[in-house]
C-alpha atoms as a PDB file:
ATOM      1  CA  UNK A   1     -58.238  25.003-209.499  1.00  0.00           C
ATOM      2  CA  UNK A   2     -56.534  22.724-206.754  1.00  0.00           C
ATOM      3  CA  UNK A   3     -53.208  21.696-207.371  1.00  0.00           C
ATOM      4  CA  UNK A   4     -51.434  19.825-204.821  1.00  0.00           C
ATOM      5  CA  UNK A   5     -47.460  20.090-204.978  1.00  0.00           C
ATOM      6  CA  UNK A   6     -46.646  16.390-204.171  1.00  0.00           C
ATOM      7  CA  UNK A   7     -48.425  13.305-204.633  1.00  0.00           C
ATOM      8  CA  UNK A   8     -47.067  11.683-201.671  1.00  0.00           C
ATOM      9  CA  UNK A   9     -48.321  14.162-198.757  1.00  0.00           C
ATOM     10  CA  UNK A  10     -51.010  12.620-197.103  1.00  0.00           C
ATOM     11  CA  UNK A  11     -52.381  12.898-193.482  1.00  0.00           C
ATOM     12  CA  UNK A  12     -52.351   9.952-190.905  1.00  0.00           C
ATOM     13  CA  UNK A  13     -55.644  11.672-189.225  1.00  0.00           C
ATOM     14  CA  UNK A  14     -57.707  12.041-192.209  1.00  0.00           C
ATOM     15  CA  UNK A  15     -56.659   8.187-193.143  1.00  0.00           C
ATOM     16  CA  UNK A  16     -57.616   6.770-189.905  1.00  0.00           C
ATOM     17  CA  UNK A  17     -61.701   7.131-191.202  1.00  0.00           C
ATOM     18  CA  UNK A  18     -63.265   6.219-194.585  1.00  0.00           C
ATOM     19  CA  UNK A  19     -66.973   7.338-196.028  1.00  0.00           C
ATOM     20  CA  UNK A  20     -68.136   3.970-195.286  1.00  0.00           C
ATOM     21  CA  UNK A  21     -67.208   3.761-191.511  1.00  0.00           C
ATOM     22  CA  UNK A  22     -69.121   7.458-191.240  1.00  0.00           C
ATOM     23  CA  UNK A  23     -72.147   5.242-192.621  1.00  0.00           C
ATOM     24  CA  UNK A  24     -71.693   2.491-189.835  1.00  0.00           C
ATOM     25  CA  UNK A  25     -71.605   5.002-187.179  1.00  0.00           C
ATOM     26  CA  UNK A  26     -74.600   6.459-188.332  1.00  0.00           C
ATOM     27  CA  UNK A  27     -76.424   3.322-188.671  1.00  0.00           C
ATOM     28  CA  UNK A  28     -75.587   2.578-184.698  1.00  0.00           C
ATOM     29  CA  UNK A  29     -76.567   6.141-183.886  1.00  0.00           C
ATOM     30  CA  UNK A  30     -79.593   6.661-185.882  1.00  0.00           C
ATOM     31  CA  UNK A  31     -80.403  10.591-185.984  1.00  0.00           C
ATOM     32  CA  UNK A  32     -77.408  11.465-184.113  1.00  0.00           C
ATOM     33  CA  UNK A  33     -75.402  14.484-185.319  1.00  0.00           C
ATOM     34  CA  UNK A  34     -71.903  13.996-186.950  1.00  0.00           C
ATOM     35  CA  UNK A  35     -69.451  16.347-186.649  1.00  0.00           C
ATOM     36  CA  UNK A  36     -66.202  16.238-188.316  1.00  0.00           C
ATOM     37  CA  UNK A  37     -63.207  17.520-188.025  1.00  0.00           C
ATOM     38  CA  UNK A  38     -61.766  19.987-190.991  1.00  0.00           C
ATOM     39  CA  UNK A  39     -58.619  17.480-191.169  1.00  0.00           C
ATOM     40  CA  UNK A  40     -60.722  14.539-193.412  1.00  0.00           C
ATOM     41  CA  UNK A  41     -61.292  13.903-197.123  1.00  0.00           C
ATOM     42  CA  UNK A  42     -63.846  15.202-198.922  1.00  0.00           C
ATOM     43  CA  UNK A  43     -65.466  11.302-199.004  1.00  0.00           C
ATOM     44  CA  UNK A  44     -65.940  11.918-195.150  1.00  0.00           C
ATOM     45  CA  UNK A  45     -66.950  15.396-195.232  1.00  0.00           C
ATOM     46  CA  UNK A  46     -70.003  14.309-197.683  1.00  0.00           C
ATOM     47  CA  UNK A  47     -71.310  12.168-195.323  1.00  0.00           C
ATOM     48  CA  UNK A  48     -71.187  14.056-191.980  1.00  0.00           C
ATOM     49  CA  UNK A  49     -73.567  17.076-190.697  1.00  0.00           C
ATOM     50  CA  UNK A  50     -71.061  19.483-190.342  1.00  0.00           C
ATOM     51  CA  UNK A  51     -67.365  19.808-190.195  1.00  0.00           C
ATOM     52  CA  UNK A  52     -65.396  21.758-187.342  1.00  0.00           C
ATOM     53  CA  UNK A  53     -61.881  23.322-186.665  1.00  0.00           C
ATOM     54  CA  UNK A  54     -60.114  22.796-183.802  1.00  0.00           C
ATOM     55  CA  UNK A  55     -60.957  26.959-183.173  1.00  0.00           C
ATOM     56  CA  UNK A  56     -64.450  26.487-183.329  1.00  0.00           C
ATOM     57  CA  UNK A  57     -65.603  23.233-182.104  1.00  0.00           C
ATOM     58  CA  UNK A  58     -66.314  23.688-178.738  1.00  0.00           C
ATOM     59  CA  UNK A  59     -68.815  26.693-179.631  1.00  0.00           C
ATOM     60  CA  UNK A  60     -70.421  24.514-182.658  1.00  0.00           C
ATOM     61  CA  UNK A  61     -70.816  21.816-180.226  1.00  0.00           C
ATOM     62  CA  UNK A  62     -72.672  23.804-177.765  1.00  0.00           C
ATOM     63  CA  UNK A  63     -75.295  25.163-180.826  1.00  0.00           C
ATOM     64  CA  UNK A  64     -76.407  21.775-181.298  1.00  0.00           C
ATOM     65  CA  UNK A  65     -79.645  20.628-179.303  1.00  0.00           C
ATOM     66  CA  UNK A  66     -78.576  17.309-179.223  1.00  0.00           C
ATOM     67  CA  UNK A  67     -77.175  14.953-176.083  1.00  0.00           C
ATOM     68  CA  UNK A  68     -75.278  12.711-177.620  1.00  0.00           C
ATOM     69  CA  UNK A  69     -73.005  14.258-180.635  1.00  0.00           C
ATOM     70  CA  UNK A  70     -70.803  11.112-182.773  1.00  0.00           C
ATOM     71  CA  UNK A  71     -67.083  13.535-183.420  1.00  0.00           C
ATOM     72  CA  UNK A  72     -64.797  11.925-186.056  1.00  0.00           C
ATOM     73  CA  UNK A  73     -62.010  11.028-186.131  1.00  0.00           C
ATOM     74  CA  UNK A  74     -59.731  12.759-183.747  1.00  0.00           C
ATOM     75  CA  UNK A  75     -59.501  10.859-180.433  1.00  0.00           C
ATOM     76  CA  UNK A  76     -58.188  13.060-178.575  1.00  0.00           C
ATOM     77  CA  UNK A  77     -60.039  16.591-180.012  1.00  0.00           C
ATOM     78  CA  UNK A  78     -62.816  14.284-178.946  1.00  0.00           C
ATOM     79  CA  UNK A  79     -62.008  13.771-175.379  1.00  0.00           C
ATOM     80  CA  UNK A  80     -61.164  17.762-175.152  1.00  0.00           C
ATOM     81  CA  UNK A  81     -64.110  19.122-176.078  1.00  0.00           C
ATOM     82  CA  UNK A  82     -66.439  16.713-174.548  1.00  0.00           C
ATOM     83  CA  UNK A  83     -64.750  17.373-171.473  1.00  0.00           C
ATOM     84  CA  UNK A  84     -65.088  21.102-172.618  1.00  0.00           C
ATOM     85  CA  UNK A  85     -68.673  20.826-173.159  1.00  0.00           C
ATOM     86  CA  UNK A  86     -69.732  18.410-170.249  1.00  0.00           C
ATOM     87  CA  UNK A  87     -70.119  15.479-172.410  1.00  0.00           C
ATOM     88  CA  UNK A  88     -68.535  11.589-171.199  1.00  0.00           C
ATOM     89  CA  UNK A  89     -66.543   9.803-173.961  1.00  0.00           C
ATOM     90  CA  UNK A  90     -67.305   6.655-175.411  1.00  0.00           C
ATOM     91  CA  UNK A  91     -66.197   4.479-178.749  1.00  0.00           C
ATOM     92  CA  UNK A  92     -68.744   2.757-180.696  1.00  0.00           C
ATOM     93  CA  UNK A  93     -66.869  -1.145-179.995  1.00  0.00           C
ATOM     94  CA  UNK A  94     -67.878  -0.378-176.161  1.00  0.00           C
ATOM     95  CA  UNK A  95     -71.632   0.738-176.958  1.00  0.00           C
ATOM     96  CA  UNK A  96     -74.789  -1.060-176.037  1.00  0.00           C
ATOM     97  CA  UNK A  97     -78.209   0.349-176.617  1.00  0.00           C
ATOM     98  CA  UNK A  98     -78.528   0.388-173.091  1.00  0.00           C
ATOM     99  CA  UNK A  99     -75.260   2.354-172.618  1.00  0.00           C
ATOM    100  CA  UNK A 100     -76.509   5.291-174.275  1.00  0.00           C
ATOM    101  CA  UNK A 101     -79.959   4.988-171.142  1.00  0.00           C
ATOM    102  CA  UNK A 102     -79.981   6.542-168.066  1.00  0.00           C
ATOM    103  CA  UNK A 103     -81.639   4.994-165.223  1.00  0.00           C
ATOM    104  CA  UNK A 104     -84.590   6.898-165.807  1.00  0.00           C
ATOM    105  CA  UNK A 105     -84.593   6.013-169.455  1.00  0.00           C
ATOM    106  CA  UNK A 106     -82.742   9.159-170.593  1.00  0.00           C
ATOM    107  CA  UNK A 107     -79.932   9.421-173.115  1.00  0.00           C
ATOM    108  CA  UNK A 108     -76.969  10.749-171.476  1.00  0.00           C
ATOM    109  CA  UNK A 109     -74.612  12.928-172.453  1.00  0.00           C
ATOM    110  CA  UNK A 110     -72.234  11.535-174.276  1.00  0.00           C
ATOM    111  CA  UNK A 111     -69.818  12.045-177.113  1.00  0.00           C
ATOM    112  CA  UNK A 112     -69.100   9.178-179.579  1.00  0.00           C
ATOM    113  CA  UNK A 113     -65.905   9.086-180.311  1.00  0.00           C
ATOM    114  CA  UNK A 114     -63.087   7.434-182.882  1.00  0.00           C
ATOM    115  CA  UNK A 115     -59.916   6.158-182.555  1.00  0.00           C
ATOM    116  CA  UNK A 116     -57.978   8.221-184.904  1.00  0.00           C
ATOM    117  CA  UNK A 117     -54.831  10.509-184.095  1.00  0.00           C
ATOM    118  CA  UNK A 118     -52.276  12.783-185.515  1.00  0.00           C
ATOM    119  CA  UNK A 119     -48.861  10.925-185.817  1.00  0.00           C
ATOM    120  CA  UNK A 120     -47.418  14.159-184.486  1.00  0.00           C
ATOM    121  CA  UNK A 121     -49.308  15.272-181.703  1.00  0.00           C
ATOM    122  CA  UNK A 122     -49.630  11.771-180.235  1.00  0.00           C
ATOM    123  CA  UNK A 123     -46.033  12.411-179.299  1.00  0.00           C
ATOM    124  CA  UNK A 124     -46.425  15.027-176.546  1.00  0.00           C
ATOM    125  CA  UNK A 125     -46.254  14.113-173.441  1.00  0.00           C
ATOM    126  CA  UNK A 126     -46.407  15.029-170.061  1.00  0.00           C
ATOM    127  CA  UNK A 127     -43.050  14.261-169.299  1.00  0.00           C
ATOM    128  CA  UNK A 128     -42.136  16.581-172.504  1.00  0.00           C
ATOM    129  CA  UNK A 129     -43.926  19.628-170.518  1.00  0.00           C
ATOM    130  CA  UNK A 130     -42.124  18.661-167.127  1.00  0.00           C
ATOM    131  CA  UNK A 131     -38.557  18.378-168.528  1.00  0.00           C
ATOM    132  CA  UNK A 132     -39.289  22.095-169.972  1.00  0.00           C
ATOM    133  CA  UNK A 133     -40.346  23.658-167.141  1.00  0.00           C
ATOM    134  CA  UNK A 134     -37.950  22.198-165.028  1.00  0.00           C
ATOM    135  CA  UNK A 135     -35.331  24.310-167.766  1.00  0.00           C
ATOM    136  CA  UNK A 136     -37.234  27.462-167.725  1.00  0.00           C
ATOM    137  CA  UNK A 137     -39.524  27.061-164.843  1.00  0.00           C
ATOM    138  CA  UNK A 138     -41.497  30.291-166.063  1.00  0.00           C
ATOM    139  CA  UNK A 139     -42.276  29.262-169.244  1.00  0.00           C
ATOM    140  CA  UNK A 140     -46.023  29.240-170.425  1.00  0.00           C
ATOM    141  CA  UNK A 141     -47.181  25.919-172.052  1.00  0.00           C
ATOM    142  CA  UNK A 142     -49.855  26.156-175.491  1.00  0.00           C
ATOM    143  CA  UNK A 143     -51.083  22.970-176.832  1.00  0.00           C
ATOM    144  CA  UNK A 144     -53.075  22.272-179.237  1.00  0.00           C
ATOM    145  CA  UNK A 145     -56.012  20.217-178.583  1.00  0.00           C
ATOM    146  CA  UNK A 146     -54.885  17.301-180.781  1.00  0.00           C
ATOM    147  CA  UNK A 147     -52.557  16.639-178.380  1.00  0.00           C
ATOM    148  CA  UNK A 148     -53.593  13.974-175.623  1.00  0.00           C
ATOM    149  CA  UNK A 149     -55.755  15.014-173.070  1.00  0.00           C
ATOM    150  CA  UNK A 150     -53.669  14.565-169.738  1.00  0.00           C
ATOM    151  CA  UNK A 151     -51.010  17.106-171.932  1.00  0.00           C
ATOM    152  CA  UNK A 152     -53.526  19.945-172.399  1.00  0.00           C
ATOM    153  CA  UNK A 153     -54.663  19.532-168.954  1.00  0.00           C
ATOM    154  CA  UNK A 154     -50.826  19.881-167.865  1.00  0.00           C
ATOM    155  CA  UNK A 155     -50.543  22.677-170.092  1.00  0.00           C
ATOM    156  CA  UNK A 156     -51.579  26.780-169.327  1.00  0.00           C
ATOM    157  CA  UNK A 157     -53.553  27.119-172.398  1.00  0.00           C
ATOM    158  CA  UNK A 158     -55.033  25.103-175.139  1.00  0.00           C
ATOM    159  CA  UNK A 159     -56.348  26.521-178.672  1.00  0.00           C
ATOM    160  CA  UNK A 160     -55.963  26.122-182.249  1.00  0.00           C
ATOM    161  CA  UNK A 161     -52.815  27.851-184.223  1.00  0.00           C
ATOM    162  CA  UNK A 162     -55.099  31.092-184.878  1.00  0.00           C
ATOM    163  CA  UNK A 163     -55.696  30.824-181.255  1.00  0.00           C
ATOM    164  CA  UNK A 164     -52.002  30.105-180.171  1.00  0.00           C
ATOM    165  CA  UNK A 165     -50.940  33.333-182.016  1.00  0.00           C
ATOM    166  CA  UNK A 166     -53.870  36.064-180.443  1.00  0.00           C
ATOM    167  CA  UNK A 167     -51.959  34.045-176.837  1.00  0.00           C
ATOM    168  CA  UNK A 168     -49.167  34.842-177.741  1.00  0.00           C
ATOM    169  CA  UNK A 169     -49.513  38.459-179.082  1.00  0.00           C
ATOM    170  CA  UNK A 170     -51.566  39.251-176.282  1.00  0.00           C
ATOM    171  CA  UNK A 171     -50.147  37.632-172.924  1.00  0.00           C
ATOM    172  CA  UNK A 172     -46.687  38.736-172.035  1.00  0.00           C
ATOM    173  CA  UNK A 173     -44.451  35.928-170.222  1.00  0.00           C
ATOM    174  CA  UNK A 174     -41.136  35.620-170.532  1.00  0.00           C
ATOM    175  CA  UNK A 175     -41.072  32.612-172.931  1.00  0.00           C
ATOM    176  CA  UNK A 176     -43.538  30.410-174.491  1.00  0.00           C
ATOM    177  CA  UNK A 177     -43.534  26.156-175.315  1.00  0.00           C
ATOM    178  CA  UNK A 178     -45.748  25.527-178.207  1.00  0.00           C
ATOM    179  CA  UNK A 179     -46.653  21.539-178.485  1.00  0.00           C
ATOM    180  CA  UNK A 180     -48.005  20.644-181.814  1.00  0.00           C
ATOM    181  CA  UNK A 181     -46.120  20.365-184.593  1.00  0.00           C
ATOM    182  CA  UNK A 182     -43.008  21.920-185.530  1.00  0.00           C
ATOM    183  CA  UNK A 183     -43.752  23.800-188.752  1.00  0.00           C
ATOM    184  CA  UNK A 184     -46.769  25.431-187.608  1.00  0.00           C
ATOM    185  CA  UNK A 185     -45.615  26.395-184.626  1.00  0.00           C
ATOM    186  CA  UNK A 186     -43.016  28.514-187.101  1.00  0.00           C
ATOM    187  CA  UNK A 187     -45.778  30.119-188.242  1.00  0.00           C
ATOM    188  CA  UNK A 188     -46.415  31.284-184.805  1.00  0.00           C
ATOM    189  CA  UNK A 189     -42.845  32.455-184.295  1.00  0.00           C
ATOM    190  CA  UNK A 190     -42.669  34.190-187.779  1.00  0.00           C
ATOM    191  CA  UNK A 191     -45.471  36.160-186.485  1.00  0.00           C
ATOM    192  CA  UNK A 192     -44.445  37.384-182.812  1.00  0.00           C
ATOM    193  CA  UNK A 193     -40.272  37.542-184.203  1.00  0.00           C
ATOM    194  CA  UNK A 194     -39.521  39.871-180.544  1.00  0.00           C
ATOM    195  CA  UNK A 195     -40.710  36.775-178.063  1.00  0.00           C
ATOM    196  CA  UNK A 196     -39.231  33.703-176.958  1.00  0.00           C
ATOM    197  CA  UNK A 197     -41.016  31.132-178.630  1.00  0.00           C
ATOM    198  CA  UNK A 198     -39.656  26.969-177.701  1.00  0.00           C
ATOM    199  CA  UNK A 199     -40.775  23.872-179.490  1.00  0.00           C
ATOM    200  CA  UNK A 200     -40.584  20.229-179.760  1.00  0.00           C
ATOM    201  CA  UNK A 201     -38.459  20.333-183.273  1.00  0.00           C
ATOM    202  CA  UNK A 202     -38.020  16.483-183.078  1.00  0.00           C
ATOM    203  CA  UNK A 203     -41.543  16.278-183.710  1.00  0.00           C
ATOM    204  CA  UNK A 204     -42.472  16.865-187.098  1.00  0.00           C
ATOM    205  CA  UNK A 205     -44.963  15.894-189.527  1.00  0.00           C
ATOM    206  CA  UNK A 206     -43.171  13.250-192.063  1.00  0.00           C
ATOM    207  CA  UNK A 207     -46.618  13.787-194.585  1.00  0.00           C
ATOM    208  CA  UNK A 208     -46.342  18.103-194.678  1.00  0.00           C
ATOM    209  CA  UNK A 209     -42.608  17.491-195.211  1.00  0.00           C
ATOM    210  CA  UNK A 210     -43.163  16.045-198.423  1.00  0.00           C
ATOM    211  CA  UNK A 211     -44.460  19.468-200.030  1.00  0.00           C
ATOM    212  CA  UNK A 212     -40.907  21.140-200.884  1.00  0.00           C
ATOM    213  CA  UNK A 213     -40.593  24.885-201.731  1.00  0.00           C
ATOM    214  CA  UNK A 214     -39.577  22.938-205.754  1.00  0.00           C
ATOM    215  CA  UNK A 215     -42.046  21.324-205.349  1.00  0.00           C
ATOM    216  CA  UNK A 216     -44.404  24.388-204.941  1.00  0.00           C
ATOM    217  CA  UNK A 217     -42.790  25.781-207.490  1.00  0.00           C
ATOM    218  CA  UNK A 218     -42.325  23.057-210.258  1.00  0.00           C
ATOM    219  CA  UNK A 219     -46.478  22.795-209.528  1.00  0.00           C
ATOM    220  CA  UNK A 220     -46.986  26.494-210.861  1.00  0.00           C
ATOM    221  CA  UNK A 221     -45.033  26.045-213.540  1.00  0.00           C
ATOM    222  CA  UNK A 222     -45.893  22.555-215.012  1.00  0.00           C
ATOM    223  CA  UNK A 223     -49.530  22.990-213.799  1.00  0.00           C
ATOM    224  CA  UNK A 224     -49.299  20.236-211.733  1.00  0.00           C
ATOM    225  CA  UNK A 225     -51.307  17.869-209.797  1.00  0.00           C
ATOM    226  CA  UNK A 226     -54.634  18.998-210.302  1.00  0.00           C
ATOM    227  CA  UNK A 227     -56.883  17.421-207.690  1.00  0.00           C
ATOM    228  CA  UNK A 228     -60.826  17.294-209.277  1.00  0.00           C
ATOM    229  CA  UNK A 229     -63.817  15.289-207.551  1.00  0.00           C
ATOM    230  CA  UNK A 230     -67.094  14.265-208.908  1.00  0.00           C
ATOM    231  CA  UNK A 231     -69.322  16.974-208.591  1.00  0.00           C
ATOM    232  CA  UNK A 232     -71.898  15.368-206.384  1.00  0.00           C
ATOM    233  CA  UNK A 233     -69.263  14.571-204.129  1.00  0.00           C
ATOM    234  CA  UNK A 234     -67.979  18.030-203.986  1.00  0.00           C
ATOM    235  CA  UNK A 235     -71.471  19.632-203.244  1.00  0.00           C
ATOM    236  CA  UNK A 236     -72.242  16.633-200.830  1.00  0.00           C
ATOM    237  CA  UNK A 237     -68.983  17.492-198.915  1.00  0.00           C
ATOM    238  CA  UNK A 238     -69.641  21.561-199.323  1.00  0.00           C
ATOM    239  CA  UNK A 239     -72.608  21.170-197.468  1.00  0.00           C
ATOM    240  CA  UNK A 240     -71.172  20.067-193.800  1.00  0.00           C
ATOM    241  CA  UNK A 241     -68.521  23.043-194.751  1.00  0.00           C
ATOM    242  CA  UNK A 242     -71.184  25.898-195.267  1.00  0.00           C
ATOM    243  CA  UNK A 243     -73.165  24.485-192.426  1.00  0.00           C
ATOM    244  CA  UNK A 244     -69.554  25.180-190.472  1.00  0.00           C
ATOM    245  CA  UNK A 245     -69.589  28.622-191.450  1.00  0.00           C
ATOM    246  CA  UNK A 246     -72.988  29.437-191.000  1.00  0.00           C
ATOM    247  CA  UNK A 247     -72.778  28.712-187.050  1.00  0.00           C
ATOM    248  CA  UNK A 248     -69.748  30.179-186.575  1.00  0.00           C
END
C-alpha cells in the first residue's frame, strides 16, 4: 500500500513529459533506446526501456550497445552524462534524418535529449559557487547533476545524494557547499553531524514542502491517500524498473 501524505505535492520534472510525448519520441527514433529518469510517473515509466538514477546512469548508459540513446526528461542530467559518456546533445525540434548521419553514412553519437528541469536545481549558478568561494575560499563544491551543466563543471565533484554522502564521509576538507536542494542536502548533514556542511537554503523545493510531518501523520492514522494504478500499467512501468536493477 502507497499512501501519499498530501495531494498537492507534485514534481515540476516529472510534469514536464507525458506517456504520449515518450510515444512521439519513439516514433522519430524508431528502435532507439529510452532511458528515463527515476523522477517520472509511472505513465512514463511504462513506456520507456529502462529507468535510471542520477547514481547510476552514467554506468547504465555505457551497458547499452547503442549510439544514439533518447534520455527523458531531465535537460540537464542529459547534457551531464552525455558529456560523461562521449555522447553530443541534441533535442528532437532540431533533428533531421540527416542529423543523426555522419559523412560516411554513420549514426553518430548522440544523446536525444528533453527540455525538462527541476524548478530547484535550475537555480544554481555559477555565480552562486563564485560568491562562496570567494567567503571560504577552501571550500569543496558537490552538485548534483540536475544542476546545469556549466555549474557541475565549476564544481569539485558531481554525484547523486547517496554519492554526495560516501564524498563527504570519505574526503576530509575543511567545509563542504552542497547545490541541490535544501532538504536533501539535510539529509547529508544529519548524516556527517562533525563537518561543516553549507547550502543554498533559499532554494527549496515548493512541491516536497507540501508533505508536513501532520501530514505524515494524519495519513497513518486516517489511512490516507491511497495511490492505486491499473495493473497493466503498473507491470508495464515495473518492467523499465527491474530492467534498472538488473544492470546495475
Amino acid at each position: 500500500k502507497v499512501l501519499i501524505p498530501s495531494k498537492k505535492a507534485g514534481c515540476s520534472l516529472a510534469s514536464s513529459i507525458t506517456a504520449e510525448d515518450v510515444r512521439n519520441l519513439k516514433k522519430q527514433f524508431p528502435g532507439v533506446p529510452v532511458l528515463a529518469y527515476i523522477n517520472t510517473y509511472a505513465a512514463v515509466k511504462a513506456e520507456v526501456d529502462i529507468c535510471v538514477t542520477s547514481g547510476n546512469a552514467v554506468k547504465i548508459a555505457e551497458q547499452l550497445d547503442s549510439d544514439q540513446i533518447i534520455f527523458v526528461p531531465d535537460e540537464y542530467l542529459a547534457r551531464n552524462i552525455a558529456k560523461a559518456t562521449g555522447k553530443e546533445i541534441i533535442f528532437p525540434e532540431n533533428v533531421l534524418d540527416s542529423t543523426l548521419k555522419g559523412g560516411d553514412g554513420l549514426l553518430q553519437k548522440v544523446f536525444v535529449g528533453w527540455h525538462g528541469k527541476c524548478e530547484v536545481h535550475d537555480l544554481f549558478t555559477v555565480d552562486d559557487i563564485k560568491g562562496v568561494r570567494a567567503q571560504y575560499p577552501d571550500v569543496v563544491v558537490l552538485a548534483h547533476p540536475e544542476c546545469p551543466p556549466d555549474v557541475v563543471e565549476a564544481s569539485d565533484f558531481s554525484g547523486s545524494t547517496s554519492a554526495m554522502i560516501k564524498y563527504v564521509r570519505d574526503v576530509s576538507a575543511s567545509r563542504y557547499l552542497l547545490l541541490t536542494e535544501c532538504a536533501m542536502a539535510d539529509n547529508i548533514i544529519a548524516e556527517h553531524k562533525t563537518k561543516e556542511v553549507l547550502r543554498l537554503c533559499s532554494h527549496r523545493c515548493p512541491h516536497m514542502a507540501q508533505i508536513t510531518l501532520q501530514d505524515t501523520l494524519d495519513s497513518l492514522l486516517y489511512d490516507r491517500y491511497e495511490v492505486t494504478l491499473d495493473e497493466e500499467l503498473r507491470l508495464k512501468a515495473k518492467r523499465s524498473i527491474d530492467r534498472m536493477l538488473e544492470m546495475s
